[in-house]
N, C-alpha and C. Protein backbone atom coordinates (compact mmCIF):
# COMPACT_ATOMS: atom_id res chain seq x y z
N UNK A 1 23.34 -4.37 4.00
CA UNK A 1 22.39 -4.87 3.01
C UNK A 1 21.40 -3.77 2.63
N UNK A 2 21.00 -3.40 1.58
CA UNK A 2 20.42 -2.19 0.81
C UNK A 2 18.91 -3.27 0.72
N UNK A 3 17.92 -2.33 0.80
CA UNK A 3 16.19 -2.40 0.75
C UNK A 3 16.06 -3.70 0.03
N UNK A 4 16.40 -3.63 -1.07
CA UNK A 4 16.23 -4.43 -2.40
C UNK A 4 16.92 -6.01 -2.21
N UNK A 5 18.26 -5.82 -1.70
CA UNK A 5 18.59 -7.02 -1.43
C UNK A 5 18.01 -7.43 -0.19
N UNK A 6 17.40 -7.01 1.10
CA UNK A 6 16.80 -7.30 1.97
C UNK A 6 15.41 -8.20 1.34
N UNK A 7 14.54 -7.24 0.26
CA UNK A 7 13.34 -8.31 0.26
C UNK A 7 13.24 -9.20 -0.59
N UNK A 8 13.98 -8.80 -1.53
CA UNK A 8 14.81 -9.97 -2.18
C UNK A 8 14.41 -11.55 -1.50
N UNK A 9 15.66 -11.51 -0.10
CA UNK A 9 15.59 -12.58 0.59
C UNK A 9 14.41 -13.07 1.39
N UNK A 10 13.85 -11.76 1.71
CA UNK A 10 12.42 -11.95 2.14
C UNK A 10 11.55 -12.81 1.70
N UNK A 11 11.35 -12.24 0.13
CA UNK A 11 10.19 -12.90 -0.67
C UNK A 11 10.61 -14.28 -1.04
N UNK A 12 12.31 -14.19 -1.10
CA UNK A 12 12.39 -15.53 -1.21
C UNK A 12 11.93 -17.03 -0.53
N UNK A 13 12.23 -16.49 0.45
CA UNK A 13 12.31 -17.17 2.11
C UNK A 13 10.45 -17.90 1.78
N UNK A 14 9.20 -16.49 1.59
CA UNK A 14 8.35 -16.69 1.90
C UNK A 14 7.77 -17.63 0.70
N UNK A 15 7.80 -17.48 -0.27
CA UNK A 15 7.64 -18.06 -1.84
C UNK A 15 7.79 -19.67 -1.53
N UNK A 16 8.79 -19.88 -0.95
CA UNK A 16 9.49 -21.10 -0.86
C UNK A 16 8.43 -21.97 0.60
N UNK A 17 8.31 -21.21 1.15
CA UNK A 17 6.97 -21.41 2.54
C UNK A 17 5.76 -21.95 1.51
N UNK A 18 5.43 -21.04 0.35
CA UNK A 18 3.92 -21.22 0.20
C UNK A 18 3.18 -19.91 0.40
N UNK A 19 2.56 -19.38 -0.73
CA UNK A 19 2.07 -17.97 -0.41
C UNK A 19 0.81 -17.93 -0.30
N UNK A 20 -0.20 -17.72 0.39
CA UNK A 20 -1.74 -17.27 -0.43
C UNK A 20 -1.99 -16.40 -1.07
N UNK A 21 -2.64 -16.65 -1.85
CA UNK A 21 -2.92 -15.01 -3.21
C UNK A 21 -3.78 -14.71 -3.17
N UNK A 22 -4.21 -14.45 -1.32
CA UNK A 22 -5.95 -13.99 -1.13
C UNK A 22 -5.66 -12.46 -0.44
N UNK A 23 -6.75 -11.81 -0.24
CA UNK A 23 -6.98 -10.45 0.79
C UNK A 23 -8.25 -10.20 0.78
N UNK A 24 -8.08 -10.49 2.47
CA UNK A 24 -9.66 -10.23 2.49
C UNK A 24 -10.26 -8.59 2.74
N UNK A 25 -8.67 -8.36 3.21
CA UNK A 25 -9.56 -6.65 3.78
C UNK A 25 -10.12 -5.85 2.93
N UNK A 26 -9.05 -5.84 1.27
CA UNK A 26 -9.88 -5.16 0.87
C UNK A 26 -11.26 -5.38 0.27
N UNK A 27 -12.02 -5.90 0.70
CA UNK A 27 -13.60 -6.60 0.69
C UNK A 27 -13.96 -5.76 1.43
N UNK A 28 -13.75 -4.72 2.35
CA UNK A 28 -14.40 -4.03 2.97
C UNK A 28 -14.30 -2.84 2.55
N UNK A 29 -13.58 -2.47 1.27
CA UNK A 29 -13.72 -0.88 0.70
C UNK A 29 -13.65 -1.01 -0.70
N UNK A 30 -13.47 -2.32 -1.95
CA UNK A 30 -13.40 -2.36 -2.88
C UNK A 30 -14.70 -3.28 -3.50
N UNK A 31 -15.21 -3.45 -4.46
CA UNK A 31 -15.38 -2.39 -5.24
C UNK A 31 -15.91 -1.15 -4.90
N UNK A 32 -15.51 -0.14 -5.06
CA UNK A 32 -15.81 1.51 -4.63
C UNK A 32 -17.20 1.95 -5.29
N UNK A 33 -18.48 1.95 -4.72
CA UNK A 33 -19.52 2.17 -4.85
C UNK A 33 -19.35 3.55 -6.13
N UNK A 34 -20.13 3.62 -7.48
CA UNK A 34 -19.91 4.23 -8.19
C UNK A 34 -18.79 4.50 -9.10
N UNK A 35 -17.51 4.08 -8.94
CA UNK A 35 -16.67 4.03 -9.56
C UNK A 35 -16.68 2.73 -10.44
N UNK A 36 -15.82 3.42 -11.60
CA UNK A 36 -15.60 2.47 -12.49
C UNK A 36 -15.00 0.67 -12.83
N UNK A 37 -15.52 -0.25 -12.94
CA UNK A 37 -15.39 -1.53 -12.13
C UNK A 37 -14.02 -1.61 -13.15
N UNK A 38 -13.71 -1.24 -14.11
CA UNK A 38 -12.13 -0.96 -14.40
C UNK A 38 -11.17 0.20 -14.23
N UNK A 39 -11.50 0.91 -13.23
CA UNK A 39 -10.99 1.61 -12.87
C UNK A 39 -9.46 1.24 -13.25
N UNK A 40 -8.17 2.68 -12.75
CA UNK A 40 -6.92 1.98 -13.00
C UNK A 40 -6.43 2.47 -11.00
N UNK A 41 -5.66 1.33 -10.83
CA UNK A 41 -4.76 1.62 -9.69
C UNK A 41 -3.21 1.14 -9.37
N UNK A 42 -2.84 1.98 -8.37
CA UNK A 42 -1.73 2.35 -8.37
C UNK A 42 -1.26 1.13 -7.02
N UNK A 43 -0.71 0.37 -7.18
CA UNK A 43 -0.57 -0.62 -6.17
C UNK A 43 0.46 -0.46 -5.68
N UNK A 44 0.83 0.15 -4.25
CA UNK A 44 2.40 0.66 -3.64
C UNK A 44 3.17 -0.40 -2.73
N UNK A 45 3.82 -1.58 -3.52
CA UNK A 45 4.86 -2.12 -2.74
C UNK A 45 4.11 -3.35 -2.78
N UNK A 46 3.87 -4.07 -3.78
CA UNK A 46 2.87 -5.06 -3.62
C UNK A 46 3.41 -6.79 -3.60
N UNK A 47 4.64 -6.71 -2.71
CA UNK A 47 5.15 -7.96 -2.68
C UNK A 47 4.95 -9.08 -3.43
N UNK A 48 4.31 -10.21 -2.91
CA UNK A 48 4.20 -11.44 -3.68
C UNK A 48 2.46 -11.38 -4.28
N UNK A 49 2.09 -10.21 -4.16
CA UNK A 49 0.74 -10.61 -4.61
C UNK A 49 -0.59 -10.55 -4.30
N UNK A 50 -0.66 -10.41 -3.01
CA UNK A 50 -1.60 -11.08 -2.28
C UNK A 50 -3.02 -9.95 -2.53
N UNK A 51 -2.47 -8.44 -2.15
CA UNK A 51 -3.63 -7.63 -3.14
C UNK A 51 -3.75 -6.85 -4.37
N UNK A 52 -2.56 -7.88 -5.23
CA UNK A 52 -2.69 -7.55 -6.10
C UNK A 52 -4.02 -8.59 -7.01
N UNK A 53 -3.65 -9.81 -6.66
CA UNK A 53 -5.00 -10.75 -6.76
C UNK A 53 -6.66 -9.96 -6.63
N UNK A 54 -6.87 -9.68 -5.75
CA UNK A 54 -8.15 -9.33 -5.42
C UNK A 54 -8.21 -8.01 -6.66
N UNK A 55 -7.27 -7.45 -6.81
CA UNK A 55 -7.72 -6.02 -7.72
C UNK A 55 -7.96 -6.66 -9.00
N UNK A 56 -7.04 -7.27 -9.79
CA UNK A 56 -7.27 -7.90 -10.67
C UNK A 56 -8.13 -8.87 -11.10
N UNK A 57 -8.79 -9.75 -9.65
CA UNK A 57 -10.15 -9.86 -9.88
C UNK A 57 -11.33 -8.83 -10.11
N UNK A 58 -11.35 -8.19 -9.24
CA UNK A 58 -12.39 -6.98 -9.21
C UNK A 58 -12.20 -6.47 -10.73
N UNK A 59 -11.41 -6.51 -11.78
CA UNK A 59 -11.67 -5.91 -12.85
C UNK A 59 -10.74 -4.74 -12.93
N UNK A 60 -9.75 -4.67 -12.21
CA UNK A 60 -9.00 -2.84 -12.14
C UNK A 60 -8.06 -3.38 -13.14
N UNK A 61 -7.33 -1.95 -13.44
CA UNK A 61 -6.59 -2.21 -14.29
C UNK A 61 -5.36 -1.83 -13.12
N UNK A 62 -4.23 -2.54 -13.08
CA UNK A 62 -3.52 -2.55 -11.59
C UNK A 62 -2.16 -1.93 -12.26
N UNK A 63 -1.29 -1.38 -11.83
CA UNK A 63 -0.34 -1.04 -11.99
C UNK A 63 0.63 -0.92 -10.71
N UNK A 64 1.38 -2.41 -10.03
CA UNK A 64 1.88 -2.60 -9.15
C UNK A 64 3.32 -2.26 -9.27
N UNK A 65 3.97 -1.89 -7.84
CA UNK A 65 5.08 -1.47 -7.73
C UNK A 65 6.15 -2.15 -6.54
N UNK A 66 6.96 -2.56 -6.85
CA UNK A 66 8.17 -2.72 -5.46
C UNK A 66 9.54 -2.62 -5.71
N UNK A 67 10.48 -2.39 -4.95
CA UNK A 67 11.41 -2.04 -4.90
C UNK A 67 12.43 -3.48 -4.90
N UNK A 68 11.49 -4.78 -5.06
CA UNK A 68 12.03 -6.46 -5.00
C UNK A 68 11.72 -6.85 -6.59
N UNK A 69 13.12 -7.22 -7.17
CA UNK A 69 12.91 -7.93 -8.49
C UNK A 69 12.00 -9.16 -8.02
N UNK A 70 12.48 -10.03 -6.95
CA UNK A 70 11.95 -11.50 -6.55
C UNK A 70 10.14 -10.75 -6.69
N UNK A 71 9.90 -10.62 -6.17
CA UNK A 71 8.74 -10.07 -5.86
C UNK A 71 7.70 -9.71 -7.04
N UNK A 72 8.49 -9.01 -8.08
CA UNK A 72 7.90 -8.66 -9.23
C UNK A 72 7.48 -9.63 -10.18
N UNK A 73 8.82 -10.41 -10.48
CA UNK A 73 9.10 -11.86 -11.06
C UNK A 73 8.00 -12.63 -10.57
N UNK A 74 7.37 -12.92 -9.41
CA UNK A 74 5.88 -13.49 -8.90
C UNK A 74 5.05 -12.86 -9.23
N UNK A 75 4.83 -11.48 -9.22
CA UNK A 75 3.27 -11.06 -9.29
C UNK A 75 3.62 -11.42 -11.02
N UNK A 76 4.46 -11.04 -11.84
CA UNK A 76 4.53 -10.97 -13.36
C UNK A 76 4.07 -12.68 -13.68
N UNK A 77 4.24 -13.68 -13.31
CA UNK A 77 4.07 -15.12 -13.45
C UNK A 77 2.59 -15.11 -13.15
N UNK A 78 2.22 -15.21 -12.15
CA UNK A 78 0.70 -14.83 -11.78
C UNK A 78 -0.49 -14.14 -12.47
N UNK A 79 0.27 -12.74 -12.74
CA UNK A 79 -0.74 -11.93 -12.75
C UNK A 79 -0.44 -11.23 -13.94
N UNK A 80 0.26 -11.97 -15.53
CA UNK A 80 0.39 -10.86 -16.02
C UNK A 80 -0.37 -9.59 -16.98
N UNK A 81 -1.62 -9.32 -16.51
CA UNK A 81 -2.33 -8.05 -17.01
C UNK A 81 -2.01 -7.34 -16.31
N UNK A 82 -0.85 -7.69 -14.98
CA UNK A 82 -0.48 -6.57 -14.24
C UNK A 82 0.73 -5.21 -14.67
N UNK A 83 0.04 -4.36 -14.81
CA UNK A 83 1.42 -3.63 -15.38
C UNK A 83 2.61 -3.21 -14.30
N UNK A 84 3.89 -3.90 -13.88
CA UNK A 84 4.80 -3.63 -13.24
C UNK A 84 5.81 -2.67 -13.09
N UNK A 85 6.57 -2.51 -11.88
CA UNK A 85 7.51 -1.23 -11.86
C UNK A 85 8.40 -1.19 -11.10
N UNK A 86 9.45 -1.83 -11.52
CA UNK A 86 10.20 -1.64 -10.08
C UNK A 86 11.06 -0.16 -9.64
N UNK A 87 10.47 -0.05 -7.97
CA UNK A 87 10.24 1.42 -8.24
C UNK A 87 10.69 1.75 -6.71
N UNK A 88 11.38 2.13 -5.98
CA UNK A 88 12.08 2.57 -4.92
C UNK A 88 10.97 3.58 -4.14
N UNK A 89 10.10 3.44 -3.09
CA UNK A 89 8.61 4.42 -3.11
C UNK A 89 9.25 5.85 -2.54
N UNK A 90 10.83 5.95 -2.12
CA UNK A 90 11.52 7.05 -1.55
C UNK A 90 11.70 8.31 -2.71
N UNK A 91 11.30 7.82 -4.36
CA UNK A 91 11.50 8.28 -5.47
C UNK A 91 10.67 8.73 -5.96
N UNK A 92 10.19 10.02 -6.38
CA UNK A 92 8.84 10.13 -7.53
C UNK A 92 8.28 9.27 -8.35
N UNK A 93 7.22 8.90 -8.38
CA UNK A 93 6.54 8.05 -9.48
C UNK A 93 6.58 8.96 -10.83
N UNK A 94 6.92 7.54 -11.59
CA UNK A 94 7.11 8.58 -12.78
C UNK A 94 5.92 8.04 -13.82
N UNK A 95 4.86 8.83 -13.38
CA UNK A 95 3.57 9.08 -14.07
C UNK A 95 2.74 10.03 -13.81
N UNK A 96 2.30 10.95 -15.07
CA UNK A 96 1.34 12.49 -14.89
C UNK A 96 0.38 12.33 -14.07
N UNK A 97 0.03 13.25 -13.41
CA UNK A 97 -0.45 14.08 -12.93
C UNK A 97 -2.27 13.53 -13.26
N UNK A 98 -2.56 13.02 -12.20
CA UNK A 98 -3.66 12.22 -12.05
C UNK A 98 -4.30 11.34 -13.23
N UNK A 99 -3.05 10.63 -12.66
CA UNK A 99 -3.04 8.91 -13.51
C UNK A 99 -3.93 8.33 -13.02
N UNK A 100 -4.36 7.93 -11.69
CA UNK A 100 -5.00 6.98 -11.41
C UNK A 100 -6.03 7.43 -10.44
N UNK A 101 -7.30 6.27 -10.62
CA UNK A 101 -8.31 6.36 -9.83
C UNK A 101 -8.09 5.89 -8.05
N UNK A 102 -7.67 5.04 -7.85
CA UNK A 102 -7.08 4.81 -6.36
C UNK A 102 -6.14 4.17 -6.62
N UNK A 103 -5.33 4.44 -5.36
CA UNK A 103 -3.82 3.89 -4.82
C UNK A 103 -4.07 3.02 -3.39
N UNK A 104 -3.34 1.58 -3.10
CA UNK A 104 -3.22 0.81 -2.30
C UNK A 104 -1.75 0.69 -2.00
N UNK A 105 -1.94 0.84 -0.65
CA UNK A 105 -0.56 0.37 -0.10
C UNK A 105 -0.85 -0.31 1.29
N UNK A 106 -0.66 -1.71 1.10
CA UNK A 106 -0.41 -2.14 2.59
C UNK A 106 0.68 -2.36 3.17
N UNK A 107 0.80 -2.15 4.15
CA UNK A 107 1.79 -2.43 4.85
C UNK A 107 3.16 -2.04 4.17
N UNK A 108 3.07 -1.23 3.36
CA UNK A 108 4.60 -0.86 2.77
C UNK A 108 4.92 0.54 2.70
N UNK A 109 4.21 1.39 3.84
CA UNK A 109 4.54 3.03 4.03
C UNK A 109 5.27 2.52 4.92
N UNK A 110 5.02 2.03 6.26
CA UNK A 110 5.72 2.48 7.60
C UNK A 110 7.26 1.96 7.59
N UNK A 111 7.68 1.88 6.32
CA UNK A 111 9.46 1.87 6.53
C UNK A 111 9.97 3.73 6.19
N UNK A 112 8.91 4.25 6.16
CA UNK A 112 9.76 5.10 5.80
C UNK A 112 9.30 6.23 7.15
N UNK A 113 10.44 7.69 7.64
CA UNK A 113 10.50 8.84 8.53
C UNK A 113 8.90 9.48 8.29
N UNK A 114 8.55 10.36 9.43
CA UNK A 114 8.02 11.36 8.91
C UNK A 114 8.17 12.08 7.90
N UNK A 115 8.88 12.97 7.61
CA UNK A 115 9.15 13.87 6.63
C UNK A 115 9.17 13.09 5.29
N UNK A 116 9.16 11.68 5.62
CA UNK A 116 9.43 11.14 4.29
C UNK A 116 7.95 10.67 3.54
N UNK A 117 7.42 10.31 4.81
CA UNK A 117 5.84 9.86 4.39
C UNK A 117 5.33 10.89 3.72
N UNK A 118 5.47 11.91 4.62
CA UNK A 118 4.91 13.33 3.91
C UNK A 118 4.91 13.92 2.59
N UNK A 119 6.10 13.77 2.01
CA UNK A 119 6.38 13.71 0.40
C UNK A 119 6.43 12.59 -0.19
N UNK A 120 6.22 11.53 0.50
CA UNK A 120 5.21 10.27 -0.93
C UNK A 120 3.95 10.75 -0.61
N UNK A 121 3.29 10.70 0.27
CA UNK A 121 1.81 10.90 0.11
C UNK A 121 1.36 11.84 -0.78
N UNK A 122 2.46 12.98 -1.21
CA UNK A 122 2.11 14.18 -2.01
C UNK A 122 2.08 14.25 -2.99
N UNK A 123 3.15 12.48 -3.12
CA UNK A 123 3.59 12.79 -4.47
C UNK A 123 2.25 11.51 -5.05
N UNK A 124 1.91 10.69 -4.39
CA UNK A 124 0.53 10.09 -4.72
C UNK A 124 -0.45 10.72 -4.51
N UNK A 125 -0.75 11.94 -3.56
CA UNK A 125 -1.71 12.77 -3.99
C UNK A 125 -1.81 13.49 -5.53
N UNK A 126 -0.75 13.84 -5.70
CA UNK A 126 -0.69 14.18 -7.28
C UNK A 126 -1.16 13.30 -8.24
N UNK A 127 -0.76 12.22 -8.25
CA UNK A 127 -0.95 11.52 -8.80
C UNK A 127 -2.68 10.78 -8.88
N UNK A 128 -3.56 10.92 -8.40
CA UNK A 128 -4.62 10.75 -8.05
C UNK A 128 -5.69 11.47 -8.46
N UNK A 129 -6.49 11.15 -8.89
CA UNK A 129 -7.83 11.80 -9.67
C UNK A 129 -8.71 12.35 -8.70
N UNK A 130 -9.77 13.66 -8.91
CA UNK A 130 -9.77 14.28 -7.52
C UNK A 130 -10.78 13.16 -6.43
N UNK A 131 -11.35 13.13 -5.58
CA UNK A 131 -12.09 12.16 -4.93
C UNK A 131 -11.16 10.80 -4.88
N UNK A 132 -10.21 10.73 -5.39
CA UNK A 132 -9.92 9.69 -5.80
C UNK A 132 -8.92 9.06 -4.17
N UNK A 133 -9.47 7.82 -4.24
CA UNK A 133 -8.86 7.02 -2.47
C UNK A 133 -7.53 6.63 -2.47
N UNK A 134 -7.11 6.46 -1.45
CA UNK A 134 -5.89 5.86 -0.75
C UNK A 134 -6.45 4.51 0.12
N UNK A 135 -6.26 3.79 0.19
CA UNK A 135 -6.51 2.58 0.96
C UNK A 135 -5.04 1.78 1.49
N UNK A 136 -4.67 2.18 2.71
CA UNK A 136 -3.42 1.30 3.46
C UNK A 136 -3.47 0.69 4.52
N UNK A 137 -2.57 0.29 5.25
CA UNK A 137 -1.78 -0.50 6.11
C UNK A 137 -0.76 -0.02 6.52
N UNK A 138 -0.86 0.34 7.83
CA UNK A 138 0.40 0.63 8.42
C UNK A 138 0.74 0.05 9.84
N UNK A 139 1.65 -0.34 10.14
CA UNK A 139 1.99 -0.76 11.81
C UNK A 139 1.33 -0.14 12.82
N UNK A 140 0.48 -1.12 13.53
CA UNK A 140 0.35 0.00 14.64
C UNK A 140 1.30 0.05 15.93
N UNK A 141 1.11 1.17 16.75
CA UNK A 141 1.86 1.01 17.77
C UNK A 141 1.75 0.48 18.86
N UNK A 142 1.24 -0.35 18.64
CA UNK A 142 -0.04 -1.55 19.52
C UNK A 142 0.60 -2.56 19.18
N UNK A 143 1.20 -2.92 18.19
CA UNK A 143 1.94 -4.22 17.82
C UNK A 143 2.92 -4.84 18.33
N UNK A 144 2.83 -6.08 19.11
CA UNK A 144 3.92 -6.52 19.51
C UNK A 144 5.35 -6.64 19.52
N UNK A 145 5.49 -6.16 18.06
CA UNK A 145 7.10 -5.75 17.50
C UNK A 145 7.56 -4.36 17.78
N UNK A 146 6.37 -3.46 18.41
CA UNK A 146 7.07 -1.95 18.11
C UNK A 146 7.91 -1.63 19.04
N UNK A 147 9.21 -1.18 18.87
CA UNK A 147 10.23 -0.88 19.26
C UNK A 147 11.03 -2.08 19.80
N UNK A 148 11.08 -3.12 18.76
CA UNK A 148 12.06 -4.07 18.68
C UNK A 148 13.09 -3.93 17.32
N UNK A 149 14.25 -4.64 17.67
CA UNK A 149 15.32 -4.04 16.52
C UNK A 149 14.60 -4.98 15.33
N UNK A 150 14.92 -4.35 13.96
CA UNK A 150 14.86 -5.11 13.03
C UNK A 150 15.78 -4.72 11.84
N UNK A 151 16.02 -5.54 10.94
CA UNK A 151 17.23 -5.05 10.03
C UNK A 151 16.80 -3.89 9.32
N UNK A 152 15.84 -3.48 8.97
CA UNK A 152 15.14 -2.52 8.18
C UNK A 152 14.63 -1.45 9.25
N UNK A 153 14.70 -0.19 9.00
CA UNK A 153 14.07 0.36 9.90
C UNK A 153 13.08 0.24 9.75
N UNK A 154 11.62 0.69 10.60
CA UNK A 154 10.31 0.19 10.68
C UNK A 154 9.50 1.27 11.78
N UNK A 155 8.52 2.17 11.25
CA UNK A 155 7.35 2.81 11.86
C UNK A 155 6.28 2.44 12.62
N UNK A 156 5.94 2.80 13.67
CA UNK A 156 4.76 2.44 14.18
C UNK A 156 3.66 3.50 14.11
N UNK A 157 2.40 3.39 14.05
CA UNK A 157 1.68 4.85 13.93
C UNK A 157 0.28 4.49 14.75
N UNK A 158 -0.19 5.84 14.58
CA UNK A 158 -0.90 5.42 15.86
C UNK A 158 -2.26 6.53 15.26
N UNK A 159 -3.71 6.61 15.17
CA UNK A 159 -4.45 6.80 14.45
C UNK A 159 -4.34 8.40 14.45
N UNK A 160 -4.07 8.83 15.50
CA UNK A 160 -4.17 10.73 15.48
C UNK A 160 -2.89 10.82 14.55
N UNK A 161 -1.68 10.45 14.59
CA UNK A 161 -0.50 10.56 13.57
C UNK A 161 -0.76 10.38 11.90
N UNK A 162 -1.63 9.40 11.99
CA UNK A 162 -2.35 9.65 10.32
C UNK A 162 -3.12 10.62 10.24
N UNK A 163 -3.92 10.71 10.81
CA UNK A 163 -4.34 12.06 10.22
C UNK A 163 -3.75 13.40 10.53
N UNK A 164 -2.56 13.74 10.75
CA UNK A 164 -1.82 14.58 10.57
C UNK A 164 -1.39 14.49 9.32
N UNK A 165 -1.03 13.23 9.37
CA UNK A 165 -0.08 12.54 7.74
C UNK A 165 -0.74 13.21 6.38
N UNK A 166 -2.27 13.13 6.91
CA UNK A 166 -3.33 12.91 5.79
C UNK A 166 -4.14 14.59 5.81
N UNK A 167 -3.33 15.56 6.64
CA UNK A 167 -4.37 16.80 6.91
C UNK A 167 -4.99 17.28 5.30
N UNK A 168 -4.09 17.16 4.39
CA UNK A 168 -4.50 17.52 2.75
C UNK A 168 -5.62 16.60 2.21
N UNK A 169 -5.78 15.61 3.15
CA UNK A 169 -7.34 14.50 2.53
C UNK A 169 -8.68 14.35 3.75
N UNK A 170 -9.43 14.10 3.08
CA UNK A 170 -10.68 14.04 2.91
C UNK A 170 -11.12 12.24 3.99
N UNK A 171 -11.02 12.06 5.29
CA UNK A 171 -10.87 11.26 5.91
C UNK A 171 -12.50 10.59 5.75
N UNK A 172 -12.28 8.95 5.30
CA UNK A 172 -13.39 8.13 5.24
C UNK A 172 -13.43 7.47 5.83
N UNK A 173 -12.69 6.38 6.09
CA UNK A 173 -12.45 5.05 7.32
C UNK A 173 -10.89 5.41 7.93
N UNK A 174 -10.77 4.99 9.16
CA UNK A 174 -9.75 4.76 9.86
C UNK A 174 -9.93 4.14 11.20
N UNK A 175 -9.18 2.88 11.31
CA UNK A 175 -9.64 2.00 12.83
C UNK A 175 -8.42 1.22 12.86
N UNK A 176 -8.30 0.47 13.73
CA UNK A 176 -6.66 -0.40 14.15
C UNK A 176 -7.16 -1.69 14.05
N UNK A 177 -7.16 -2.57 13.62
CA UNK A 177 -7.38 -4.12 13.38
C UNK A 177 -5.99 -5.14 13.56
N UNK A 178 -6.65 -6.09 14.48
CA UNK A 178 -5.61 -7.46 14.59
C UNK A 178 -6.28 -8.86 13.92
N UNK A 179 -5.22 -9.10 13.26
CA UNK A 179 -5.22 -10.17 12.09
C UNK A 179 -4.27 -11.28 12.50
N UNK A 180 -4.12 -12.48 11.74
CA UNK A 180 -3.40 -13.46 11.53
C UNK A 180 -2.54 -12.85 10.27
N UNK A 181 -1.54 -12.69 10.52
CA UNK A 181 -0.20 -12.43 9.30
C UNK A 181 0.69 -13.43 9.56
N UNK A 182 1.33 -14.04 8.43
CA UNK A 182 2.32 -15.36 8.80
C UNK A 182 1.92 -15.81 9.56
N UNK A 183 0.93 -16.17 10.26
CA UNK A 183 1.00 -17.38 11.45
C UNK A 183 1.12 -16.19 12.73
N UNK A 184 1.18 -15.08 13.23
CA UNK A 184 0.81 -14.64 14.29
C UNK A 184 -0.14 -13.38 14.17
N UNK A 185 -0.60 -12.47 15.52
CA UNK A 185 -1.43 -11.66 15.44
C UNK A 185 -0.67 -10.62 15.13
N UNK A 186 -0.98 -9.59 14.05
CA UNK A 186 -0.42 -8.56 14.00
C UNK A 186 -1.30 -7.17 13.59
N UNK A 187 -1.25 -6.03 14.58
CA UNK A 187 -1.81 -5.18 14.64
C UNK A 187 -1.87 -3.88 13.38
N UNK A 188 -2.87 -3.49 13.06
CA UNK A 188 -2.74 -2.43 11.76
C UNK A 188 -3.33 -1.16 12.29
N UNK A 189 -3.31 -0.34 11.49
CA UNK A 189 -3.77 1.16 11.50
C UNK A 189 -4.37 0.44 9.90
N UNK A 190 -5.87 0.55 9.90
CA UNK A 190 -6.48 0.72 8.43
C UNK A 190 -6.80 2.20 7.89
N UNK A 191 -6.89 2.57 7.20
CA UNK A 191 -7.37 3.71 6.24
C UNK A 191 -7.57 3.64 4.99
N UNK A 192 -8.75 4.89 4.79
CA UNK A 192 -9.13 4.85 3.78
C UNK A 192 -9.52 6.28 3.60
N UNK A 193 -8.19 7.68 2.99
CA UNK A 193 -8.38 8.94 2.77
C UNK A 193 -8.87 8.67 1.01
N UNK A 194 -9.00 10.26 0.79
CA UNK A 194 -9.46 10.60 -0.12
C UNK A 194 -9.28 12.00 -0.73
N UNK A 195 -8.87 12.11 -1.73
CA UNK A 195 -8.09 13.29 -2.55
C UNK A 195 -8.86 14.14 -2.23
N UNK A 196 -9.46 15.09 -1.68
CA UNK A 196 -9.58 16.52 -1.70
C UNK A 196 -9.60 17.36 -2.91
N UNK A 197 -10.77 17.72 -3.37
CA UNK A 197 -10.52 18.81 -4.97
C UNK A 197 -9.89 20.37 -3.90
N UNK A 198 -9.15 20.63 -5.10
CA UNK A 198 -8.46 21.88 -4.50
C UNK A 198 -9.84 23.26 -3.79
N UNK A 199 -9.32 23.27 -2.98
CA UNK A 199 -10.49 24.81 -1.81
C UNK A 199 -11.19 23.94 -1.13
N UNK A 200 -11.28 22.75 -1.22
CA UNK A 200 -12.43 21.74 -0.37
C UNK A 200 -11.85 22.30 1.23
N UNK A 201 -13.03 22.24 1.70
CA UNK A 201 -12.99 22.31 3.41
C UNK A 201 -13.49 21.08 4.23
N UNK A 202 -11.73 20.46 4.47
CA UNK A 202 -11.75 19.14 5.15
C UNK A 202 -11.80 19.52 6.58
């Protein structure tokens, strides 16, 4: 089964549960003090919705992405001032060279290798206006699932490993938080880097 048909069934599965179209975390770094309350952002892998809601309240102009038609097909019903993409995140984004004011990704880096993180982050560093944030979610290695099989491969990270990830940015928040996800506790790596203007001394 290939990525796509995997969340496919995913989103299906969950849609059919009942979704909430809330997020609270990002309440703790959005709206971005001084920035523009329409800012535009780059939303990486944004499943059924859930922060894509909150941006589109806040006033951004959102430009969400996943690699799940099911997925898109919801946020597009919902949300449509959202501009969509279905977009494989293993692939270059295909938009110039600091398009956007911040990029969000929760929870939808840690499917991919080292070496692989390393060239999306670069390629959304490019993409990013200078100062301009990253705000994610990634597995921590604290999480009850890490190093259990799952059909998808799946990362765990652990806070000194991001900032290796991140040595080219400008480090603002980073801490590990346990939440209620689906109905159990599940552990995160939060962050919140920041583009670096070129010669900056991080």
């Amino acid at each position: 089964m290939n990525s796509s048909s995997y969340w496919n069934e995913v989103f299906d599965r969950i849609r059919q549960g009942g979704n909430a179209k809330t997020s609270s975390w990002l309440r703790r770094y959005l709206p971005i003090r001084g920035r523009d309350p329409a800012a535009s952002v780059l939303e990486i892998g944004c499943g059924l919705g859930k922060e894509t809601a909150f941006l589109v309240d806040c006033g951004y102009r959102v430009t969400a992405t996943d690699v799940s038609e099911t997925a898109l097909s919801a946020v597009k019903s919902e949300f449509p001032s959202a501009n969509l993409l279905l977009h494989d995140t293993r692939d270059r984004f295909p938009f110039p060279d600091e398009s956007f004011d911040l990029a969000v990704a929760s929870l939808s880096l840690h499917y991919f290798g080292y070496e692989t993180m390393i060239r999306i982050l670069a390629d959304i560093r490019r993409l990013l206006k200078n100062g301009g944030p990253i705000l994610f979610r990634l597995n921590s290695a604290n999480d009850e699932d890490a190093g259990k099989e799952h059909p998808i491969e799946r990362y765990f990270y652990r806070p000194e490993t991001c900032r290796e990830l991140f040595a080219d940015w400008r480090e603002a928040a980073l801490r590990e938080v346990a939440e209620d996800y689906y109905g159990k506790t599940k552990v995160m790596i939060e962050g919140m880097f920041e583009k670096a203007s070129a010669g900056h001394h991080l």
